[in-house]
PDB file of N, CA and C in Angstrom:
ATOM      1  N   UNK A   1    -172.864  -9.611  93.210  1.00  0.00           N
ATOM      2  CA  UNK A   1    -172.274 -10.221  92.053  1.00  0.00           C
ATOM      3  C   UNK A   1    -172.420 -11.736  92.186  1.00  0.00           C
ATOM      4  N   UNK A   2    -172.562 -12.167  91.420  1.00  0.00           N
ATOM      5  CA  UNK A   2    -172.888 -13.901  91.059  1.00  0.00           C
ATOM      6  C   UNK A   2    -172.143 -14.691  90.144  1.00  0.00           C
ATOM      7  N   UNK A   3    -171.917 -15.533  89.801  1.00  0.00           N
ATOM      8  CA  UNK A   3    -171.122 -16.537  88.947  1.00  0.00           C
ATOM      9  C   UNK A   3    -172.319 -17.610  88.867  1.00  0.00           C
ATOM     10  N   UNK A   4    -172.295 -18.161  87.549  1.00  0.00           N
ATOM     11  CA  UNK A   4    -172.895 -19.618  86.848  1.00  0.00           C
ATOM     12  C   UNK A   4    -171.828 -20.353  85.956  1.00  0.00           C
ATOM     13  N   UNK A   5    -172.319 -21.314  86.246  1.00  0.00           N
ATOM     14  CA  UNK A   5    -170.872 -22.063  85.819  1.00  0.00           C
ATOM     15  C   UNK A   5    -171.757 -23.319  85.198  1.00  0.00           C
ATOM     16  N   UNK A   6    -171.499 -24.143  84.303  1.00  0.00           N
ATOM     17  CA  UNK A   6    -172.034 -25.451  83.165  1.00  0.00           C
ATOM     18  C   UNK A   6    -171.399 -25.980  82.921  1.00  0.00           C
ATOM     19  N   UNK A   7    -172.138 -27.384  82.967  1.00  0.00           N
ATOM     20  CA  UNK A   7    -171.124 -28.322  82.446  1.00  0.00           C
ATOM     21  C   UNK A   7    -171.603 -29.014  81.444  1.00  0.00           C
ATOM     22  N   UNK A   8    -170.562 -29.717  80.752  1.00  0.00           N
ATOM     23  CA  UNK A   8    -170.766 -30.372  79.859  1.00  0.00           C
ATOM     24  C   UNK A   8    -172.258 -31.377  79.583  1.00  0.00           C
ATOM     25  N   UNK A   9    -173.057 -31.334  80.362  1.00  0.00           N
ATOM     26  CA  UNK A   9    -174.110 -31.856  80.382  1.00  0.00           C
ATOM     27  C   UNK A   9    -175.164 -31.127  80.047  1.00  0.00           C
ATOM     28  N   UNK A  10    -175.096 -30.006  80.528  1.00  0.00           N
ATOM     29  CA  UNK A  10    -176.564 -28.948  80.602  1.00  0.00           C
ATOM     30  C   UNK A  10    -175.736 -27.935  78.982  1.00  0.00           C
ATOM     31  N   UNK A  11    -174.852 -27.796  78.674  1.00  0.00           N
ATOM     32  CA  UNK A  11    -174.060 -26.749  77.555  1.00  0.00           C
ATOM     33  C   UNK A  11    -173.223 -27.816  76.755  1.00  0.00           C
ATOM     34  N   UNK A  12    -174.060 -28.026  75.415  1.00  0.00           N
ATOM     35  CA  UNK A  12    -172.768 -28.758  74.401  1.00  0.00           C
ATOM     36  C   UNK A  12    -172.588 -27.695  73.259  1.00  0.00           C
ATOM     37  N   UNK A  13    -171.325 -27.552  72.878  1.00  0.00           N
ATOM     38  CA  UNK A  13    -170.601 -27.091  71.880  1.00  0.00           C
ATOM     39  C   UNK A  13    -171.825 -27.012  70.397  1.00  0.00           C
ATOM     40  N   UNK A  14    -172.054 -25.882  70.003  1.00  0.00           N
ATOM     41  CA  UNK A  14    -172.630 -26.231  68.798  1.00  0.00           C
ATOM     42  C   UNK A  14    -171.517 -27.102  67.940  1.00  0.00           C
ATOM     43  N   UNK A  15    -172.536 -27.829  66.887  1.00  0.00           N
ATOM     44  CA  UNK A  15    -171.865 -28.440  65.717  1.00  0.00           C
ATOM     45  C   UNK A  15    -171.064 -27.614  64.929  1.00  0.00           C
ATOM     46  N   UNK A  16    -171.744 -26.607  64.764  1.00  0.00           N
ATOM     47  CA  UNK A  16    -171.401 -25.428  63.468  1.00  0.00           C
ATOM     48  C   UNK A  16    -169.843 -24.884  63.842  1.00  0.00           C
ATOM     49  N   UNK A  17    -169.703 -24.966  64.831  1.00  0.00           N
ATOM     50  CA  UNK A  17    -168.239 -24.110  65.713  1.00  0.00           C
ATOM     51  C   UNK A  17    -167.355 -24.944  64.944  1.00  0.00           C
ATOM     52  N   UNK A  18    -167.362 -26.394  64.997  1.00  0.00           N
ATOM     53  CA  UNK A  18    -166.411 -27.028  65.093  1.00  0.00           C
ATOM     54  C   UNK A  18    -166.262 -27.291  64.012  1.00  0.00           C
ATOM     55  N   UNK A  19    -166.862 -27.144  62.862  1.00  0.00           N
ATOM     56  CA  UNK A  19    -167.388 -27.623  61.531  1.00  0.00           C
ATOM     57  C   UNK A  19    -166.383 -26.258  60.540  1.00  0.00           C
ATOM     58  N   UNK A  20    -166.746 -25.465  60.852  1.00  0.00           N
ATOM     59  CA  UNK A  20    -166.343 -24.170  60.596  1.00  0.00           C
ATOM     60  C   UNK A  20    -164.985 -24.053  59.583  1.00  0.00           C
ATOM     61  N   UNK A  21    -165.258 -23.901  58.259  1.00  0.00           N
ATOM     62  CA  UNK A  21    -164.096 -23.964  57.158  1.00  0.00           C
ATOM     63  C   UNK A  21    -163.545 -22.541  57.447  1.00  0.00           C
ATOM     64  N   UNK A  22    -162.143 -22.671  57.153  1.00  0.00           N
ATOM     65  CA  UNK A  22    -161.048 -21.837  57.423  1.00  0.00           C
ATOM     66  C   UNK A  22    -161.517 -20.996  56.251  1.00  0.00           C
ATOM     67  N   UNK A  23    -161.453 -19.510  56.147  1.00  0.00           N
ATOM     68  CA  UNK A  23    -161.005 -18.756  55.402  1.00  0.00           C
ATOM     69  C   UNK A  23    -160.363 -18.713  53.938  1.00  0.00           C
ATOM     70  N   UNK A  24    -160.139 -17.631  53.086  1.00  0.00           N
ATOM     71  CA  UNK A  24    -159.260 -17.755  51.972  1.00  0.00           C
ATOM     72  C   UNK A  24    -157.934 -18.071  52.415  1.00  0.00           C
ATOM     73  N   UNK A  25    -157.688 -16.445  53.284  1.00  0.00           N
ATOM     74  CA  UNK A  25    -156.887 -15.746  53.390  1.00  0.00           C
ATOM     75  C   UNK A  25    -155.750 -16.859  54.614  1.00  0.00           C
ATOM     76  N   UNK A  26    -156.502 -17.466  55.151  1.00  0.00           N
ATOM     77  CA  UNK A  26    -155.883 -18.407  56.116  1.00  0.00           C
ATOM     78  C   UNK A  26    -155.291 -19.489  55.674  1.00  0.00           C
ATOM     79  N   UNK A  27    -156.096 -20.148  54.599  1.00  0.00           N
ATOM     80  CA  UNK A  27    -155.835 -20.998  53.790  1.00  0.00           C
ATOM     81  C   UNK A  27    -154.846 -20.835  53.047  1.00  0.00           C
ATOM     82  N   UNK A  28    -154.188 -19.666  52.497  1.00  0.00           N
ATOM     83  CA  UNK A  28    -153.403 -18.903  51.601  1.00  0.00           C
ATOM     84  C   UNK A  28    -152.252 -18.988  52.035  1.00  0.00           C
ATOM     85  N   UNK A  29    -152.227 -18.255  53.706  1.00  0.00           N
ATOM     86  CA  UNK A  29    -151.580 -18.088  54.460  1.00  0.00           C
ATOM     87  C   UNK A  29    -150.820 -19.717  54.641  1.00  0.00           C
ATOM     88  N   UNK A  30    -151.614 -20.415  55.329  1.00  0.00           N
ATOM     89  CA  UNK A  30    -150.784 -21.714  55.153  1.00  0.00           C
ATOM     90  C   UNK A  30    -150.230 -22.504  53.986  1.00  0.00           C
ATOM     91  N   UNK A  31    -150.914 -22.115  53.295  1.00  0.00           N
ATOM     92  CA  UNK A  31    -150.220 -22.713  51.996  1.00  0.00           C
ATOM     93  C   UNK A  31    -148.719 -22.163  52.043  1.00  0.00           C
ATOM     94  N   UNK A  32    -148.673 -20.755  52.028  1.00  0.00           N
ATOM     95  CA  UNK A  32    -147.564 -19.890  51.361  1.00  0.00           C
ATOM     96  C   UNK A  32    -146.207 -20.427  52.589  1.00  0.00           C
ATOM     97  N   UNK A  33    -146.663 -20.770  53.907  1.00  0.00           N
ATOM     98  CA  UNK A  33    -145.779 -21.352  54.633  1.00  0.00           C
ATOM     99  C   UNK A  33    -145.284 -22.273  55.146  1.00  0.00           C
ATOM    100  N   UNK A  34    -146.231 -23.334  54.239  1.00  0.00           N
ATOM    101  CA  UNK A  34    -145.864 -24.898  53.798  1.00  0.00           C
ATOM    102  C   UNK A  34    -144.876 -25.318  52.264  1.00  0.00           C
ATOM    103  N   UNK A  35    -144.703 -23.920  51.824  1.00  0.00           N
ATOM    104  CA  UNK A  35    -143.990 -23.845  50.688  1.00  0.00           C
ATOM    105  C   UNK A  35    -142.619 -23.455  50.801  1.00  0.00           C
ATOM    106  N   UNK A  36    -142.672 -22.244  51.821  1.00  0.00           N
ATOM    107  CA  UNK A  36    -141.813 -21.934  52.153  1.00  0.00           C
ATOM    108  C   UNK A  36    -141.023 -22.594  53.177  1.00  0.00           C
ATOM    109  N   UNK A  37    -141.618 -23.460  53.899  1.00  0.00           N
ATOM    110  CA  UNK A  37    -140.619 -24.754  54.687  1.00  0.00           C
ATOM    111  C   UNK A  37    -139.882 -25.740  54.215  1.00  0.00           C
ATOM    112  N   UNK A  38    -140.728 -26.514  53.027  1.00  0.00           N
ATOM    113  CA  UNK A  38    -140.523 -26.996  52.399  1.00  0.00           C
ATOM    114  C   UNK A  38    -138.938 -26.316  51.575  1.00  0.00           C
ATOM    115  N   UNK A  39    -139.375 -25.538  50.604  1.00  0.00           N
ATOM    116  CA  UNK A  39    -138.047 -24.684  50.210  1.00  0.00           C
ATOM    117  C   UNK A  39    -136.683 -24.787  51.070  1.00  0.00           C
ATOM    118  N   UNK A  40    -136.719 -24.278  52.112  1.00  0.00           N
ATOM    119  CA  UNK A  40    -135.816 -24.445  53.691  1.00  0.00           C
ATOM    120  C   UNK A  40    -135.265 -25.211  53.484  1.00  0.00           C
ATOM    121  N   UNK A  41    -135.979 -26.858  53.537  1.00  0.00           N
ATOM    122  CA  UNK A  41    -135.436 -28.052  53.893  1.00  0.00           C
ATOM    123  C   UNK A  41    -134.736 -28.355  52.832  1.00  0.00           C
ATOM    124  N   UNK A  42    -135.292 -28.413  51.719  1.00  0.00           N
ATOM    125  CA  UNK A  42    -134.406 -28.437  50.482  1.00  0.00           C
ATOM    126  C   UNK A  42    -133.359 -27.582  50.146  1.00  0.00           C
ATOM    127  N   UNK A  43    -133.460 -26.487  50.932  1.00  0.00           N
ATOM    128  CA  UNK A  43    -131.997 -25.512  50.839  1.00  0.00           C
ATOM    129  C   UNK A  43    -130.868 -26.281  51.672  1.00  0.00           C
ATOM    130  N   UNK A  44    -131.489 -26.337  52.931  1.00  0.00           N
ATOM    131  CA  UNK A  44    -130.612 -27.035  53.678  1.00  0.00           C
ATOM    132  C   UNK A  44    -129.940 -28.689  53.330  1.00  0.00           C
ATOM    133  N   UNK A  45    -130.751 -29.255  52.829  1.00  0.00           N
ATOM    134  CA  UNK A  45    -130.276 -30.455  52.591  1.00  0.00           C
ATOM    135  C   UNK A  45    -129.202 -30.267  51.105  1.00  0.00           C
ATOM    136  N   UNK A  46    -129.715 -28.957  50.217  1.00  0.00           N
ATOM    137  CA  UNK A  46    -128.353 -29.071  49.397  1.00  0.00           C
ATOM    138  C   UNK A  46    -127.009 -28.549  49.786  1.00  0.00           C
ATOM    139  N   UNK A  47    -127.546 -27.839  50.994  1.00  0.00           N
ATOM    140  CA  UNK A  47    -126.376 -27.470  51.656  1.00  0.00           C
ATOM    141  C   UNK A  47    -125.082 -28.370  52.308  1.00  0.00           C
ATOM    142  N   UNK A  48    -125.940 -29.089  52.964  1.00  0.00           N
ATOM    143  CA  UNK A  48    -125.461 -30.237  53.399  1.00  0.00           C
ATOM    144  C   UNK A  48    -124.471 -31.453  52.961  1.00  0.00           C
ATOM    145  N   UNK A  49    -125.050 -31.675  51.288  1.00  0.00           N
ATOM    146  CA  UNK A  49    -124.577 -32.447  50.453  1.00  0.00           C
ATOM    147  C   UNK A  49    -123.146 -31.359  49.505  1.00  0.00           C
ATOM    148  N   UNK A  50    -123.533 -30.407  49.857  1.00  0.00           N
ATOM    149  CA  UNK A  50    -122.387 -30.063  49.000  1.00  0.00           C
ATOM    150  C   UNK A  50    -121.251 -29.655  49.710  1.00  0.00           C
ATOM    151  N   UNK A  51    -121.238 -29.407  50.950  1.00  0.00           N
ATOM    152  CA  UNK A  51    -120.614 -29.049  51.875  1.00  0.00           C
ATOM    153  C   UNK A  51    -120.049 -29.906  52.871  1.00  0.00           C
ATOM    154  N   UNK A  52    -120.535 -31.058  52.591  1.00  0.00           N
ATOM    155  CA  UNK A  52    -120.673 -32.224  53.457  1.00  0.00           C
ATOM    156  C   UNK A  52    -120.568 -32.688  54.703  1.00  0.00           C
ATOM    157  N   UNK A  53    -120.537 -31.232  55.628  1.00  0.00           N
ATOM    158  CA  UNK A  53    -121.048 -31.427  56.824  1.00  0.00           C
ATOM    159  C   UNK A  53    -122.849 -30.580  57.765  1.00  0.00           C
ATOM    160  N   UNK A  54    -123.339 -30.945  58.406  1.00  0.00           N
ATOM    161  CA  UNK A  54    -124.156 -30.092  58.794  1.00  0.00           C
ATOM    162  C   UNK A  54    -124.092 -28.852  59.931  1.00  0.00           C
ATOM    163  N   UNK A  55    -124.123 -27.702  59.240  1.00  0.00           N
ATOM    164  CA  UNK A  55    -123.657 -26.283  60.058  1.00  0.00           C
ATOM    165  C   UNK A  55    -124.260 -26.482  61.463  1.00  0.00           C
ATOM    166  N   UNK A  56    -125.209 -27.083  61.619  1.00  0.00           N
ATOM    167  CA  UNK A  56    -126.096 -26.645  63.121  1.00  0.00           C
ATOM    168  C   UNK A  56    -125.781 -27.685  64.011  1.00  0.00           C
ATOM    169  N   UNK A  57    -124.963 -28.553  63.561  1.00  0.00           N
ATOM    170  CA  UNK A  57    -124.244 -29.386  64.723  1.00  0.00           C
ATOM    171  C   UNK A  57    -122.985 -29.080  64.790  1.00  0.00           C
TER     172      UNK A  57
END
């Protein structure tokens, strides 16, 4: 049994790897849970104001 091992000199990263556009479905995906954080914070902050202290401290 044998091992080869490279380094950054003799093996560079294709371009294309790194270049590489995300998906629909990924894209979707983050969207839908940048919306939904968003939402959160704004729940919480009306929470906050109407209640006028903050629960998690």
């Amino acid at each position: 049994m044998s091992a080869v091992t490279y380094t950054d000199k003799i093996v560079r990263p294709s371009k294309t790897a790194s270049a590489a556009k995300k998906g629909f479905f990924a894209r979707f995906l983050e969207a839908v849970v940048a919306a939904r954080m968003e939402q959160a914070e704004r729940e919480y902050a009306r929470y906050v104001q109407v209640n006028g202290r903050d629960p998690v401290a």
